[in-house]
C-alpha atoms as a PDB file:
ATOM      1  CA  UNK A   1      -9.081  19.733  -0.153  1.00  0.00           C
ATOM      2  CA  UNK A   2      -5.209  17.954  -0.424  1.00  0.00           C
ATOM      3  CA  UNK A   3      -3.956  18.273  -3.517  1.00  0.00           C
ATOM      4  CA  UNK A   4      -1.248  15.912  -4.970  1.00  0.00           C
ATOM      5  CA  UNK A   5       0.953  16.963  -7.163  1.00  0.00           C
ATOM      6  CA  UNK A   6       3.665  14.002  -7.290  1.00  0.00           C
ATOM      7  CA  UNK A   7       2.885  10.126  -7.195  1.00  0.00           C
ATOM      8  CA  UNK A   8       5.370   7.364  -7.618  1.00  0.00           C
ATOM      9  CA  UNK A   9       5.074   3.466  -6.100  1.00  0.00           C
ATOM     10  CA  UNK A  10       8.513   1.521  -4.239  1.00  0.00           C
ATOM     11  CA  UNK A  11       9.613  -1.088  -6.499  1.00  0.00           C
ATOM     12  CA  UNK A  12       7.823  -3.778  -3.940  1.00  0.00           C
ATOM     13  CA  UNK A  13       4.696  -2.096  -4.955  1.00  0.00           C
ATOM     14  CA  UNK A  14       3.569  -1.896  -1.260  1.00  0.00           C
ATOM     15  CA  UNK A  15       4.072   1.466  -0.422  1.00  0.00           C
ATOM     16  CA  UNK A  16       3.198   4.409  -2.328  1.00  0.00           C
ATOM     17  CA  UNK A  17       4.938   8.216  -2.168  1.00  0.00           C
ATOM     18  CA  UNK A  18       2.268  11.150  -3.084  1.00  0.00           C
ATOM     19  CA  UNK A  19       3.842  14.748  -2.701  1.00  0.00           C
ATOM     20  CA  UNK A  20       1.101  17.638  -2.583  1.00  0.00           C
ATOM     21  CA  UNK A  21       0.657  21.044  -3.009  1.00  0.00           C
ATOM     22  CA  UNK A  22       1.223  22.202   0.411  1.00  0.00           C
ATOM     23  CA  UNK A  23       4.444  21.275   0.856  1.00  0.00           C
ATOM     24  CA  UNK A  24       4.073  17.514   2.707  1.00  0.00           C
ATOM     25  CA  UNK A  25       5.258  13.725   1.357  1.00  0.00           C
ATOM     26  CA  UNK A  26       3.395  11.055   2.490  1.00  0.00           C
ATOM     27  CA  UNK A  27       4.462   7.380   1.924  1.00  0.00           C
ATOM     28  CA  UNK A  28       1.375   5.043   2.589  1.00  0.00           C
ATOM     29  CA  UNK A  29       0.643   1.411   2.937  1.00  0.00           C
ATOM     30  CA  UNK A  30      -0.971  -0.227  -0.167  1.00  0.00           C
ATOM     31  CA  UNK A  31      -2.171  -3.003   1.815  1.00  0.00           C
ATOM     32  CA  UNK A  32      -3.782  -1.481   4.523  1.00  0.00           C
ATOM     33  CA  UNK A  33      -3.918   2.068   2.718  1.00  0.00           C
ATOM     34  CA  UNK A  34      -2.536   4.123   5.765  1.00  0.00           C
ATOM     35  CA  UNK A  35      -0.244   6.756   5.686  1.00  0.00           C
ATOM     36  CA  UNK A  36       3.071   4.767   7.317  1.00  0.00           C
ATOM     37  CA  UNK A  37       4.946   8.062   7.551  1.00  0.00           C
ATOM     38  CA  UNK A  38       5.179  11.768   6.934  1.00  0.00           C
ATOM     39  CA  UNK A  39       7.896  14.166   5.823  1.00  0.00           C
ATOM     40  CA  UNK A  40       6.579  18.216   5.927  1.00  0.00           C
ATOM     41  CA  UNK A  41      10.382  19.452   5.607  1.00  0.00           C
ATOM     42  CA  UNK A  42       9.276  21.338   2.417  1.00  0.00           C
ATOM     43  CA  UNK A  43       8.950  24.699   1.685  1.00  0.00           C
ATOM     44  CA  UNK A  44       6.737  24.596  -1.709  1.00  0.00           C
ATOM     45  CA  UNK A  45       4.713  22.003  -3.431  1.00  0.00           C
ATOM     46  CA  UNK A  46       6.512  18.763  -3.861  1.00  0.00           C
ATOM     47  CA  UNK A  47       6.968  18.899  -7.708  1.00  0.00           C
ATOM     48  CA  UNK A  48       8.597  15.068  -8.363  1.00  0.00           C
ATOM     49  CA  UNK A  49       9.472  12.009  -6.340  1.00  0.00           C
ATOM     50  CA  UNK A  50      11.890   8.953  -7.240  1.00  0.00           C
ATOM     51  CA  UNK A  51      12.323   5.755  -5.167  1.00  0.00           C
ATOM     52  CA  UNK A  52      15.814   3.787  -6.110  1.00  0.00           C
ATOM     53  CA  UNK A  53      15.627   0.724  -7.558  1.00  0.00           C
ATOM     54  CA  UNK A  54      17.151  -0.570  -4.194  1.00  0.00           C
ATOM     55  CA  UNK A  55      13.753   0.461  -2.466  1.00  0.00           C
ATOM     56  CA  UNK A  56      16.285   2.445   0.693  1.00  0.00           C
ATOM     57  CA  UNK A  57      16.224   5.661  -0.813  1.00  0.00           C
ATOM     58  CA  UNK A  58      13.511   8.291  -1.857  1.00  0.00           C
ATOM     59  CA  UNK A  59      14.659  11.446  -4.216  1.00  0.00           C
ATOM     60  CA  UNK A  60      12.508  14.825  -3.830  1.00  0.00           C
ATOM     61  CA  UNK A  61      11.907  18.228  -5.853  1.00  0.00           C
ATOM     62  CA  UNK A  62       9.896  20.478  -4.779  1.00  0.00           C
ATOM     63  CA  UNK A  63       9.511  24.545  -5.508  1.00  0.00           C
ATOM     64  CA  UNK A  64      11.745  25.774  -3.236  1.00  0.00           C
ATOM     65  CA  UNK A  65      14.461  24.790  -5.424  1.00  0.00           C
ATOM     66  CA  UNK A  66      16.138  21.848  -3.263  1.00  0.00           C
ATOM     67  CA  UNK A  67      16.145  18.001  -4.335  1.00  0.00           C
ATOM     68  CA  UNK A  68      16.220  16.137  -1.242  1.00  0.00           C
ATOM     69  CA  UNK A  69      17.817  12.537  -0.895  1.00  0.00           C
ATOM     70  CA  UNK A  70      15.895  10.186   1.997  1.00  0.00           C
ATOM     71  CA  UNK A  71      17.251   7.229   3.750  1.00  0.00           C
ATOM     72  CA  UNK A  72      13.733   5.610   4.284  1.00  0.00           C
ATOM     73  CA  UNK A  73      15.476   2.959   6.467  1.00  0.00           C
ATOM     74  CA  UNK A  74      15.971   5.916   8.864  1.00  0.00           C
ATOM     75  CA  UNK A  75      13.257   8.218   7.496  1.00  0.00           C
ATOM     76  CA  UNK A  76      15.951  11.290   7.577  1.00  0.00           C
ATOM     77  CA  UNK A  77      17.070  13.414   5.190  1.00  0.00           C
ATOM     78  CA  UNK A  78      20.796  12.458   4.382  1.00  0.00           C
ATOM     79  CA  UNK A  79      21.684  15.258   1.158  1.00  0.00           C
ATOM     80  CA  UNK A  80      19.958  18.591   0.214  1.00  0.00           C
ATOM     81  CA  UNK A  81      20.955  20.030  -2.888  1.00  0.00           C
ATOM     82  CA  UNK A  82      20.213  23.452  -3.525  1.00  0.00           C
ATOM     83  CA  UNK A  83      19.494  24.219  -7.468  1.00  0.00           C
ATOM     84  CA  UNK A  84      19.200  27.261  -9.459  1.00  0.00           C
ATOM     85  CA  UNK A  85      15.820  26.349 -10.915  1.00  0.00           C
ATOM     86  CA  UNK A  86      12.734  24.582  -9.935  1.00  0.00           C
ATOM     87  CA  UNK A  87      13.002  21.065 -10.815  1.00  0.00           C
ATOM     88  CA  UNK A  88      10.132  19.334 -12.029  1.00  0.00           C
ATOM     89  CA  UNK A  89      11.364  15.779 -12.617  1.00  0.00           C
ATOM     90  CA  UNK A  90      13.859  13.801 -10.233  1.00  0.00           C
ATOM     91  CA  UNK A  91      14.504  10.028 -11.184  1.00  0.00           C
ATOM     92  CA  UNK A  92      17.460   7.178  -9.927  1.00  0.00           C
ATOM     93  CA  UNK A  93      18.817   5.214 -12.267  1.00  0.00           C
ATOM     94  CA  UNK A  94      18.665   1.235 -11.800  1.00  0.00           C
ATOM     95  CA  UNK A  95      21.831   1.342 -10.137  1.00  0.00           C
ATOM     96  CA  UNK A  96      20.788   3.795  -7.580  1.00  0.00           C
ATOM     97  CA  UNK A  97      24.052   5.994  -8.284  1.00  0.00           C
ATOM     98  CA  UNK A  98      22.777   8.592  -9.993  1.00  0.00           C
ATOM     99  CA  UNK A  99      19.737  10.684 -10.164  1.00  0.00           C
ATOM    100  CA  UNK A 100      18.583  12.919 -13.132  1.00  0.00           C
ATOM    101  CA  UNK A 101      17.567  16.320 -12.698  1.00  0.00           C
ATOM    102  CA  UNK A 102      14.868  17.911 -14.725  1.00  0.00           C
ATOM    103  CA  UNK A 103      14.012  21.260 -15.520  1.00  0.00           C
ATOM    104  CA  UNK A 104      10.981  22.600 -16.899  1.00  0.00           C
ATOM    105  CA  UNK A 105       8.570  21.079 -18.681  1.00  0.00           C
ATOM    106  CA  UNK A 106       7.731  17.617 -16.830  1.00  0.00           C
ATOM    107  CA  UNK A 107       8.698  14.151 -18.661  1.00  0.00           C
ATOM    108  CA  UNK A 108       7.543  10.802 -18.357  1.00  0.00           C
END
């Protein structure tokens, strides 16, 4: 049984991100409710996802301690940042510039 352990929804509201607990992202069609495409470049349960406000980019956390940045115009990873903690919240702000960094306890 998948188990998802991260949800958050583009800002069109047609595609969807779910990260689970062993270690995969999937970003799926609303519409036709498909997966549209995959990342598995985890090492640990995805712990938080982000979409930017611009809908091109897609903000990980997951237990191995790295927050990932995606260009999902190019579905690659363009920025790994290695932390000193588990994060378990990662979130743009409307401007897409920055991205908060939570750890701990998760926030909504």
């Amino acid at each position: 049984m998948l188990g998802y352990s991260s949800i958050d929804f583009h800002p069109d509201g047609l595609l969807l991100g779910t990260g689970t607990v062993d270690s995969t992202l999937k970003i799926w069609d609303v519409k036709s409710g498909t997966i549209a495409t995959t990342f598995s470049d985890f090492s640990g349960k995805v712990t938080s996802l982000s979409f930017s406000e611009n809908g091109y980019y897609l903000a990980t956390a997951s237990e191995c301690n790295l927050v990932k940045i995606w260009d999902l115009r190019k579905l690659a990873n363009i920025h790994t940042i290695e932390v000193p903690d588990m994060v378990s919240k990662v979130r743009f702000d409307a401007s897409a510039q920055f991205l908060g960094v939570s750890h701990g306890q998760s926030v909504r």
